[in-house]
Protein backbone atom coordinates (compact mmCIF):
# COMPACT_ATOMS: atom_id res chain seq x y z
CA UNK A 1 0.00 0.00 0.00
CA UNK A 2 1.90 3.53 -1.02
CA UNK A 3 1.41 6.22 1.22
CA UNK A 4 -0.69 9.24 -0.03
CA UNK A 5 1.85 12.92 -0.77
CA UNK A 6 0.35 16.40 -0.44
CA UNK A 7 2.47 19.41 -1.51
CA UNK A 8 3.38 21.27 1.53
CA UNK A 9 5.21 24.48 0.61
CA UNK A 10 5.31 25.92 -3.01
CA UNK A 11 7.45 29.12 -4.29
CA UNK A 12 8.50 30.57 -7.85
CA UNK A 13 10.26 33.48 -8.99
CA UNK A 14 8.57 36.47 -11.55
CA UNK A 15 9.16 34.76 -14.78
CA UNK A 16 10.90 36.91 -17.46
CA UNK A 17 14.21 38.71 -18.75
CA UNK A 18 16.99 38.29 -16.66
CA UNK A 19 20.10 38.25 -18.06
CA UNK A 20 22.28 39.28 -15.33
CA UNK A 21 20.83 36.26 -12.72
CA UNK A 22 22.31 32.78 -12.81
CA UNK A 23 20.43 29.82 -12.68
CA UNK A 24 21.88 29.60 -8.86
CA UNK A 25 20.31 32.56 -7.91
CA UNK A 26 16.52 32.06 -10.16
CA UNK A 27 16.39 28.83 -8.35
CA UNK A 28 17.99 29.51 -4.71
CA UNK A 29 15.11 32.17 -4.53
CA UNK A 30 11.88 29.76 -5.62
CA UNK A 31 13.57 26.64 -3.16
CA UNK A 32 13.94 29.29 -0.39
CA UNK A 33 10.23 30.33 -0.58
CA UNK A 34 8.72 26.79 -1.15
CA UNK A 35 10.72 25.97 2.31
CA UNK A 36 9.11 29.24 4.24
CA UNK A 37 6.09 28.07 2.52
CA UNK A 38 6.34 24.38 4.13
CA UNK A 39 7.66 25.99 7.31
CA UNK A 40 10.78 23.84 6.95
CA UNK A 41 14.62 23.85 6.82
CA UNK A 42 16.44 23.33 3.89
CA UNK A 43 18.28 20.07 6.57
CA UNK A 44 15.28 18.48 6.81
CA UNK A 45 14.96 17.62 2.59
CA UNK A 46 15.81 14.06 2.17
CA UNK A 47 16.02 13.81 -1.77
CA UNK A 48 16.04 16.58 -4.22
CA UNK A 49 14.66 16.39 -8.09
CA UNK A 50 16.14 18.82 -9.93
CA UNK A 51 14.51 19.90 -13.59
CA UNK A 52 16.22 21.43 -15.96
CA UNK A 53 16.26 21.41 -20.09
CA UNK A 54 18.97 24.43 -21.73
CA UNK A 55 21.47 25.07 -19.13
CA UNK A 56 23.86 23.09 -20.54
CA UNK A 57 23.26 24.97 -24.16
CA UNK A 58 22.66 28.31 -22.58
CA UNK A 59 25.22 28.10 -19.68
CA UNK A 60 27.87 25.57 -19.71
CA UNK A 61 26.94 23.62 -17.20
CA UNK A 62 26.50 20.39 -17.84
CA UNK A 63 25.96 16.96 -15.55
CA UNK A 64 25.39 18.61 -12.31
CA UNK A 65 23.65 21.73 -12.51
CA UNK A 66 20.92 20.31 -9.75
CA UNK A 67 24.40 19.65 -6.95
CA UNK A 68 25.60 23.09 -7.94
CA UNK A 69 22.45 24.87 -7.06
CA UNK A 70 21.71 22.86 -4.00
CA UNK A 71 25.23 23.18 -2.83
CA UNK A 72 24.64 26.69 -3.13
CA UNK A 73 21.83 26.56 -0.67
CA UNK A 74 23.97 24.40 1.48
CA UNK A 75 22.07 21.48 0.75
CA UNK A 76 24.34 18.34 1.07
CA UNK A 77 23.99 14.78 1.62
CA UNK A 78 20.97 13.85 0.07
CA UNK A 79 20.01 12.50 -3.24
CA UNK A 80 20.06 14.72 -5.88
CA UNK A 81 19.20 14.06 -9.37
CA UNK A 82 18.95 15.91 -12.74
CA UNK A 83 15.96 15.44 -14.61
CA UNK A 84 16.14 16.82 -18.44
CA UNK A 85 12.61 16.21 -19.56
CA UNK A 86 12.55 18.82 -22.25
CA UNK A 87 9.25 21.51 -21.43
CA UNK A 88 8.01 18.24 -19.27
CA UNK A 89 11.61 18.39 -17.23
CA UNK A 90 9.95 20.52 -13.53
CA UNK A 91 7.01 18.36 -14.30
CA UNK A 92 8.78 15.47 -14.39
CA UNK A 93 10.65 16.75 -11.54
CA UNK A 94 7.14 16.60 -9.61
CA UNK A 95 6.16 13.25 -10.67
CA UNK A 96 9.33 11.39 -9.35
CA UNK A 97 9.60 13.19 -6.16
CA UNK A 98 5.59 11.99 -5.46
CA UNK A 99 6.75 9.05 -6.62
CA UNK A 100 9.31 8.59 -4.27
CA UNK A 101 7.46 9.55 -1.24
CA UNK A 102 4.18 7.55 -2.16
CA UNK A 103 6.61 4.35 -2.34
CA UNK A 104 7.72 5.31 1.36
CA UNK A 105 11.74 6.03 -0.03
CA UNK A 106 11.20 9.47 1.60
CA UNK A 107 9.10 11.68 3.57
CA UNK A 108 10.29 14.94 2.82
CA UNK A 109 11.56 15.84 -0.98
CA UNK A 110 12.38 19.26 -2.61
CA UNK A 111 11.38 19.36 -6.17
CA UNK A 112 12.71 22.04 -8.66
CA UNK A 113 12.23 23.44 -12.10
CA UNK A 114 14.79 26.19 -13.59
CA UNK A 115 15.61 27.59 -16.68
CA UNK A 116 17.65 30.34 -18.37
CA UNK A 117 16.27 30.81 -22.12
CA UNK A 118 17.55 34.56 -22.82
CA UNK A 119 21.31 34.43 -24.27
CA UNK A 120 22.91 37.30 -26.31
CA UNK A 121 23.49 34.42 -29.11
CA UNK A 122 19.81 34.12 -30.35
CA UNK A 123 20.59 30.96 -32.12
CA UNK A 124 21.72 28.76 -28.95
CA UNK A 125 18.25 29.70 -27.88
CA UNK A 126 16.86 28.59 -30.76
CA UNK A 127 18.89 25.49 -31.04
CA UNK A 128 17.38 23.96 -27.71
CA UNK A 129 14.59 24.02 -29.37
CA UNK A 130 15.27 22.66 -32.56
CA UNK A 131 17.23 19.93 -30.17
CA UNK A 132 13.71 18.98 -28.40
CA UNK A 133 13.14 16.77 -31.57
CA UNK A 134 14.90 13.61 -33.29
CA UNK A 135 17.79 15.77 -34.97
CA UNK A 136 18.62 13.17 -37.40
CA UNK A 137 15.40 13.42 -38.53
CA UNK A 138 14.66 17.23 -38.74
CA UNK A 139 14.30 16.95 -42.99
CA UNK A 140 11.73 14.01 -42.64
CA UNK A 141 9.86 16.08 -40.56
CA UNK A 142 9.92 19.42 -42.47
CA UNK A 143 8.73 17.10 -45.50
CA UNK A 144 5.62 15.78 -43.23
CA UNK A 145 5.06 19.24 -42.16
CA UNK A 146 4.76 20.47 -45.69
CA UNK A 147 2.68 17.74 -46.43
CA UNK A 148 0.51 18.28 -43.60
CA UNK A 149 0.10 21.66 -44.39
CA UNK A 150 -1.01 21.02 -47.74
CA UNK A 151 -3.78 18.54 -47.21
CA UNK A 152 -5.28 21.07 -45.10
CA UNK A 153 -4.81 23.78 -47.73
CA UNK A 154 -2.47 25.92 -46.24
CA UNK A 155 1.05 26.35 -47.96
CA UNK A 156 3.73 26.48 -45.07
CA UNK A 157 6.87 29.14 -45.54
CA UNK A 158 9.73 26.87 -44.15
CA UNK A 159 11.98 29.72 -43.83
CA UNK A 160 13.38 30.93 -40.84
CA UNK A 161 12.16 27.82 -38.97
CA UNK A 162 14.53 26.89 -36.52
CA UNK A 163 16.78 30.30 -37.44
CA UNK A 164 14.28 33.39 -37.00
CA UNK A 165 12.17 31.00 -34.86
CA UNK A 166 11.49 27.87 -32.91
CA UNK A 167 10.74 24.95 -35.42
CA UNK A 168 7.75 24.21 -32.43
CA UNK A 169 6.12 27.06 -34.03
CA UNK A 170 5.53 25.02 -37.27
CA UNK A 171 4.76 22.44 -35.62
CA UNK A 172 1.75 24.23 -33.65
CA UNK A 173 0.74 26.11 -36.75
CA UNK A 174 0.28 22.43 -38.70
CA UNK A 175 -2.06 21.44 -35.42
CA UNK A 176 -3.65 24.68 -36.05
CA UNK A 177 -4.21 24.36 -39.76
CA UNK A 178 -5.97 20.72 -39.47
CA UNK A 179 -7.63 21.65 -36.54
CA UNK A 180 -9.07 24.33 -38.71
CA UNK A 181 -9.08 22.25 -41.99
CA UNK A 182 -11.09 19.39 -39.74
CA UNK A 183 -13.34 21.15 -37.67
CA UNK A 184 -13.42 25.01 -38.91
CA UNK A 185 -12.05 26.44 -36.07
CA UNK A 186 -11.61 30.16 -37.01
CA UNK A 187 -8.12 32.10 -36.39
CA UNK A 188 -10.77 34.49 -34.11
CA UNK A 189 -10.76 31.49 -31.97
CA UNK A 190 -7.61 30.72 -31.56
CA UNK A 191 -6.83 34.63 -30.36
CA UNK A 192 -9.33 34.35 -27.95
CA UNK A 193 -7.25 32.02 -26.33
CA UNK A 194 -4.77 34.46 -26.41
CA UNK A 195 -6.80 37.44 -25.41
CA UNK A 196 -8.27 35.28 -22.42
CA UNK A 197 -4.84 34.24 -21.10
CA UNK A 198 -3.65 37.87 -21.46
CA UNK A 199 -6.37 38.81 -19.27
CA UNK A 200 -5.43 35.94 -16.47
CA UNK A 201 -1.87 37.09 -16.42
CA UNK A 202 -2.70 40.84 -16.04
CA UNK A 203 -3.90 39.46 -13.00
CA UNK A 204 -0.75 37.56 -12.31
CA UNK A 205 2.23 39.38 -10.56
CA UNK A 206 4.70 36.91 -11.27
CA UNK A 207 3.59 36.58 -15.23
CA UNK A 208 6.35 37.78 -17.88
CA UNK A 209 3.93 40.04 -19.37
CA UNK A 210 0.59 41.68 -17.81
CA UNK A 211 -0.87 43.39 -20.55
CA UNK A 212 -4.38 42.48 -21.63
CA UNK A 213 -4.70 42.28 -24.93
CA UNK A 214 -8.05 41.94 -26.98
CA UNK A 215 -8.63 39.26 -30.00
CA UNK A 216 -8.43 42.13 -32.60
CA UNK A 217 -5.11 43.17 -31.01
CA UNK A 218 -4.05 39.53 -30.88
CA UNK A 219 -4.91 39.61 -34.78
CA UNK A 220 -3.65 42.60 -35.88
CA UNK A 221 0.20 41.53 -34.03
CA UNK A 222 3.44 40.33 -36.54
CA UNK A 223 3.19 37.07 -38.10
CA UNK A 224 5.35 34.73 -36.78
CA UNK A 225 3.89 31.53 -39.27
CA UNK A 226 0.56 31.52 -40.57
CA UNK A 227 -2.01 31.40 -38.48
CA UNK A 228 0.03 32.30 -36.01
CA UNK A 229 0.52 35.66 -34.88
CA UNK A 230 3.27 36.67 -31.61
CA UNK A 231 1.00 36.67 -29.16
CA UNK A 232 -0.43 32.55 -29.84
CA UNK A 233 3.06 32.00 -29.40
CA UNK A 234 4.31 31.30 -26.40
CA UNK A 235 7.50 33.47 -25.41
CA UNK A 236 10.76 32.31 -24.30
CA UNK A 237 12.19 33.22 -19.86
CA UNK A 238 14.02 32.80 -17.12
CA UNK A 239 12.70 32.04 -14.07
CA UNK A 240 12.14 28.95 -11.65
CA UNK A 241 9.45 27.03 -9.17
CA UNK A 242 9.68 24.73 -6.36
CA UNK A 243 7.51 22.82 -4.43
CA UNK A 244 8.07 20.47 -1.19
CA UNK A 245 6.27 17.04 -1.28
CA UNK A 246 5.58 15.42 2.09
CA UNK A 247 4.28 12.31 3.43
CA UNK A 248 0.34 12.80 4.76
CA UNK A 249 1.89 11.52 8.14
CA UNK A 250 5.34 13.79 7.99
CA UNK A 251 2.77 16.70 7.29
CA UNK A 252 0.51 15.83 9.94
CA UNK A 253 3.42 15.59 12.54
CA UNK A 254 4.75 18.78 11.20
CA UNK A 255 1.20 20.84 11.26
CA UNK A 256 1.46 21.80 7.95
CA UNK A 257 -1.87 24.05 7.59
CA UNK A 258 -2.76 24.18 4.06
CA UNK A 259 -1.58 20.14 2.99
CA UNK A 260 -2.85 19.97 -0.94
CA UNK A 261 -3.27 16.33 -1.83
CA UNK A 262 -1.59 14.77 -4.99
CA UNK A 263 -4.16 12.57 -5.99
CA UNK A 264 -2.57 11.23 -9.01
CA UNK A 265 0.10 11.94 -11.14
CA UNK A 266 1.09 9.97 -14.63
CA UNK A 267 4.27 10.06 -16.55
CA UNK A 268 4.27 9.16 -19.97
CA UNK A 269 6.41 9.08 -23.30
CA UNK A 270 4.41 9.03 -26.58
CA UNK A 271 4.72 6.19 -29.31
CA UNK A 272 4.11 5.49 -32.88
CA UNK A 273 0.40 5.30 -33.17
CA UNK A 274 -2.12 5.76 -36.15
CA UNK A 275 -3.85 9.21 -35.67
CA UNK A 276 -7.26 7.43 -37.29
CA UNK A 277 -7.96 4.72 -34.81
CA UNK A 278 -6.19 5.83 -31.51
CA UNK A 279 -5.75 8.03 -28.48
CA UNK A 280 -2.96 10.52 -28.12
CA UNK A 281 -0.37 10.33 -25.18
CA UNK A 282 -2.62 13.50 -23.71
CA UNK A 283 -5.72 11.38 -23.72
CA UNK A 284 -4.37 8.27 -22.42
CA UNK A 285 -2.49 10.18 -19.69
CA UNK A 286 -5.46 12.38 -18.59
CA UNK A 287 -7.48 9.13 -18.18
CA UNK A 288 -4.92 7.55 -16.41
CA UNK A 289 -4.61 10.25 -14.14
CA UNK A 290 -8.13 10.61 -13.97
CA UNK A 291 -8.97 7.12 -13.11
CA UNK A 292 -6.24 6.90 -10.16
CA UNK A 293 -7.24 10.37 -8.97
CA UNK A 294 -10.86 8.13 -8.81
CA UNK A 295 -12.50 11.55 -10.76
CA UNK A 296 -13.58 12.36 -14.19
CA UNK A 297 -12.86 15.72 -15.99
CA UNK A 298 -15.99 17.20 -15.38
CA UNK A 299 -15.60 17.31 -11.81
CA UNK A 300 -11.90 19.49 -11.98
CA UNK A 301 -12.28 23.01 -11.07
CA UNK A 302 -9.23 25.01 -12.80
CA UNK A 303 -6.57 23.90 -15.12
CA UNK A 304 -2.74 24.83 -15.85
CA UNK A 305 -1.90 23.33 -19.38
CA UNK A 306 0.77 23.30 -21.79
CA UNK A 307 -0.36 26.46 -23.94
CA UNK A 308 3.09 26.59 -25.87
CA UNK A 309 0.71 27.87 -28.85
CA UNK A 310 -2.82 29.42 -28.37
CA UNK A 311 -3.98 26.06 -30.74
CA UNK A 312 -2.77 23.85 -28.02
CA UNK A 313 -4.57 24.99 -25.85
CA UNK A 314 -7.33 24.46 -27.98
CA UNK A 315 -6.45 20.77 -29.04
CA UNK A 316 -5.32 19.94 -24.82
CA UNK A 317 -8.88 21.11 -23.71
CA UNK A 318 -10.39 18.67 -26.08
CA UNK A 319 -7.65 15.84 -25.64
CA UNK A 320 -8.50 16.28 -21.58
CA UNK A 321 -12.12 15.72 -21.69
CA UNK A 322 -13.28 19.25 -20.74
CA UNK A 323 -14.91 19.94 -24.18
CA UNK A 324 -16.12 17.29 -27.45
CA UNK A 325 -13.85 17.28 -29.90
CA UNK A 326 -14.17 20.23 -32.38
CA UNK A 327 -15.94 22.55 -29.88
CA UNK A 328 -12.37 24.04 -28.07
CA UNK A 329 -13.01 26.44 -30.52
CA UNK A 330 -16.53 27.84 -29.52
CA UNK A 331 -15.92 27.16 -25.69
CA UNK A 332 -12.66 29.04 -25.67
CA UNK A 333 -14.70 31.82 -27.60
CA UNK A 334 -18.22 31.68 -25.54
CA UNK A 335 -15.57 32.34 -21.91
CA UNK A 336 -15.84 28.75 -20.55
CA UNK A 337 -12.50 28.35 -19.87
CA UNK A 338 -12.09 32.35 -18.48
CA UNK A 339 -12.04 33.37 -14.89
CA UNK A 340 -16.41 32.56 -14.24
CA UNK A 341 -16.41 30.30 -17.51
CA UNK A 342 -17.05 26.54 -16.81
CA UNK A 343 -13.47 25.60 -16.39
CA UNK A 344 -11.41 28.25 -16.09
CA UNK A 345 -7.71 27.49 -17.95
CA UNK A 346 -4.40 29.21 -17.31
CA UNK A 347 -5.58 31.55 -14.49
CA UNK A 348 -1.56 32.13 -14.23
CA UNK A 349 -1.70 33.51 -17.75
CA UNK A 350 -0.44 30.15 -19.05
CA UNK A 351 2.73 29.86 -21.20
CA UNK A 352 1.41 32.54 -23.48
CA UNK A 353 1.85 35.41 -20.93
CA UNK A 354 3.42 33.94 -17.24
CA UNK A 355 6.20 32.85 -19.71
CA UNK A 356 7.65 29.54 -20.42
CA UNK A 357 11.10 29.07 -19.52
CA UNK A 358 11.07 25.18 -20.48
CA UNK A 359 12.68 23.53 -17.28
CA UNK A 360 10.07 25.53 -15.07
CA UNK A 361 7.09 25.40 -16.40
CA UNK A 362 5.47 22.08 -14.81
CA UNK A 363 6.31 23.67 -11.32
CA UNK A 364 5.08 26.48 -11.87
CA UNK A 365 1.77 25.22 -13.03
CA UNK A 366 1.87 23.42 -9.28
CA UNK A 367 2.71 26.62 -7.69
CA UNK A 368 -0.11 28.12 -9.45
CA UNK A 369 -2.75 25.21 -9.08
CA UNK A 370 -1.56 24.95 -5.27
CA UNK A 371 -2.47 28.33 -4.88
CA UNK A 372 -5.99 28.27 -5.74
CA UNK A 373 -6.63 25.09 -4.24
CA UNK A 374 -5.62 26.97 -0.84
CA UNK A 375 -7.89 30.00 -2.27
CA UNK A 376 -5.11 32.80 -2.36
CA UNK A 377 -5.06 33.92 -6.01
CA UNK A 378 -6.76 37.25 -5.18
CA UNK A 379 -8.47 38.70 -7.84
CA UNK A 380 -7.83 35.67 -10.10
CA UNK A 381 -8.88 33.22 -7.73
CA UNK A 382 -11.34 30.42 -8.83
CA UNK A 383 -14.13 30.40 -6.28
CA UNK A 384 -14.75 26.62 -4.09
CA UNK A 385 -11.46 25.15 -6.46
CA UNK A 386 -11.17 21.91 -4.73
CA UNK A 387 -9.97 19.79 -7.59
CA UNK A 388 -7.10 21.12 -9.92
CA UNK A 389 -5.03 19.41 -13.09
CA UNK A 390 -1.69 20.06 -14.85
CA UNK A 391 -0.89 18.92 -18.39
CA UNK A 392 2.71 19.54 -19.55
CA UNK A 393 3.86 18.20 -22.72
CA UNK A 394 7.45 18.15 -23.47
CA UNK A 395 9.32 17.39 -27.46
CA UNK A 396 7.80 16.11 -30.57
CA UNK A 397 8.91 12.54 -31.59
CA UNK A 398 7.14 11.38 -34.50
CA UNK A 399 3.86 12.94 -34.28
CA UNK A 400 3.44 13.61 -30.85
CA UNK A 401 5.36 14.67 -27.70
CA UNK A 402 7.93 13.35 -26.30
CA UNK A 403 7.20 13.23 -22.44
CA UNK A 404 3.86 14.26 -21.25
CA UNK A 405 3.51 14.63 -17.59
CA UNK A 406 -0.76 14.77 -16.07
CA UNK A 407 -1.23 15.66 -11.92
CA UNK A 408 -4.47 15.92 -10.25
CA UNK A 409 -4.56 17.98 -7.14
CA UNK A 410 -7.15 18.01 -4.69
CA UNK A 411 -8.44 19.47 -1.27
């Protein structure tokens, strides 16, 4: 019988610019605040997961950047080990550290997600990227792209992908295009999704940008590959999260006040599959998660998802169970997944506006989900959240991600 883990203590820096911080100091100050959080010492951690994707591109360091930041802290002694999950790397960060408590290895483990994405060099930013997929296959998959494209009736400009921007972009922009081609889901809708998460992160002081922007704005903003404009794309950051996960019966002993319950959390890669007769990795995660979390999707409350494009939101909503397929469209654009809607998404601002430095982002969809589960979101705050779900996808191998990560948090 595995013992049940609650997240006791969550932090996480103001995602953005920050070229003059090191990836010691982005995630020294999100572990320091998920330890005040918990009401702990950092002395008392027993393991550490530490999740990272670019340093070693961006930085140098390679091998041990999870010892160098926890020897920083003076954190010693313990078990500490690198996770490199691509986007999915904090998320799968989270999952091993539950994973390691629930099997009774540990009662009280740090878990981490940090990233550094800004460089002066452009093009090592773009090449972690471009690295997230099979490199020796980066022509066959340009050539599906194309062809992808063009039996949804939409001829793709290859150029600059990769070089003037990240080759997910075309990627997200073929999703959008048979989305569109399949089920007529307008380029309107897929700037409300923008629009809407511009309006959750205004409302989010640690997002990388707080503007609220409106669908004609979203419209009307550069082209970075058709149908996508800037803002469906999610931008690149710095920034880290941290959360501690706890035995129920360490937390119990320790009085922590707010305990949020992990009720399930499911770690997947994704496979060679035909698109016609089966399920995604999303879908057959979600239900996993759902089943073990003993739920189904139309009894969670709020949402943090892997918006890396305003279309994947779209397509995730769907692939999660919170809409029929075809309709993310319509119930992005009627407000059911907006702050009052039905199921509101990305009240952080989601990786289209809190920011998406890759190694973070699954902890800081915890941090945020945590947050409204213990009702302290303020003016973004889902009212009576008691059950909460995170969906972080991370690569493209083949025709679907690499690593996809699904939690399910409850009170």
């Amino acid at each position: 019988m595995t013992t049940k883990a609650v997240v006791a203590g969550v932090g996480m820096t103001q995602f953005g610019k920050f070229i003059d911080r090191s990836i010691k100091e982005l995630a020294g100050e999100a572990i320091q605040q998920a330890l005040t959080d918990a009401g702990i010492e950092s002395k008392e951690l027993q393991a550490a997961y530490m999740g990272n994707a670019a340093a070693g591109v961006i930085t140098g360091q390679v091998c041990v950047p999870g010892q160098v930041i926890a020897r920083e802290m003076g954190i010693g002694g313990i078990p500490v080990i690198n996770t490199e999950n691509a986007c999915a790397s904090a998320a799968t960060a989270f999952n091993q550290a539950v994973m390691m408590v629930e099997l009774g290895a540990y009662d009280i483990v740090l878990a981490c997600g940090y990233e550094k994405l800004y460089s002066e060099d452009k093009q090592k930013t773009f090449s972690v990227f471009t690295g997230a997929v099979d490199v020796l296959g980066i022509d066959k998959l340009s050539e599906n792209l194309d062809k992808r494209m063009d039996a949804a009736g939409v001829q793709r400009d290859a150029e600059g992908a990769g070089s003037k921007r990240s080759l997910f972009m075309d990627i997200y922009a073929t999703w959008a295009a048979e989305h569109t081609h399949k089920y007529g889901t307008t380029r309107e809708q897929y700037a409300a999704v923008s629009a809407k998460n511009s309006f959750h992160g205004s409302l989010n002081p640690r997002a990388q940008y707080q503007q609220c922007l409106t669908v004609e704005e979203v419209l009307a903003a550069p082209e970075i590959c058709y149908p996508l404009t800037l803002p469906m794309c999610s931008p690149i950051g710095d920034g880290a999260a941290a959360a501690i996960v706890m035995s129920e019966k360490k937390a119990r002993e320790l009085g922590i006040s707010h305990p949020v319950q992990v009720a399930s959390t499911v770690i997947m890669s994704g496979f060679d599959y035909d698109e016609n007769t089966e399920e995604t990795v999303t879908e057959i995660a979600s239900r996993r998660a759902y089943e073990a979390a003993g739920i189904g999707p139309e009894e969670v409350n709020v949402v943090e998802l892997h918006d890396a494009s305003a279309p994947s939101e779209i397509l995730c909503i769907e692939h999660l169970g919170l809409c029929p397929y075809g309709d993310g469209g319509p119930f992005t654009e009627e407000g059911e997944t907006k702050l009052g809607g039905k199921v509101p998404v990305n009240t952080s601002g989601g990786l289209l506006r809190k920011g998406h430095p890759i190694g973070a982002t699954g902890l800081a969809q915890i941090f945020e989900l945590t947050e409204q589960l213990r009702g302290n979101c303020g003016d973004r705050q889902v009212e009576g959240a008691k059950v909460a779900l995170a969906e972080n996808g991370g690569g493209y191998v083949g025709e679907d991600a690499g690593a996809m990560v699904v939690s399910v948090l409850k009170i």
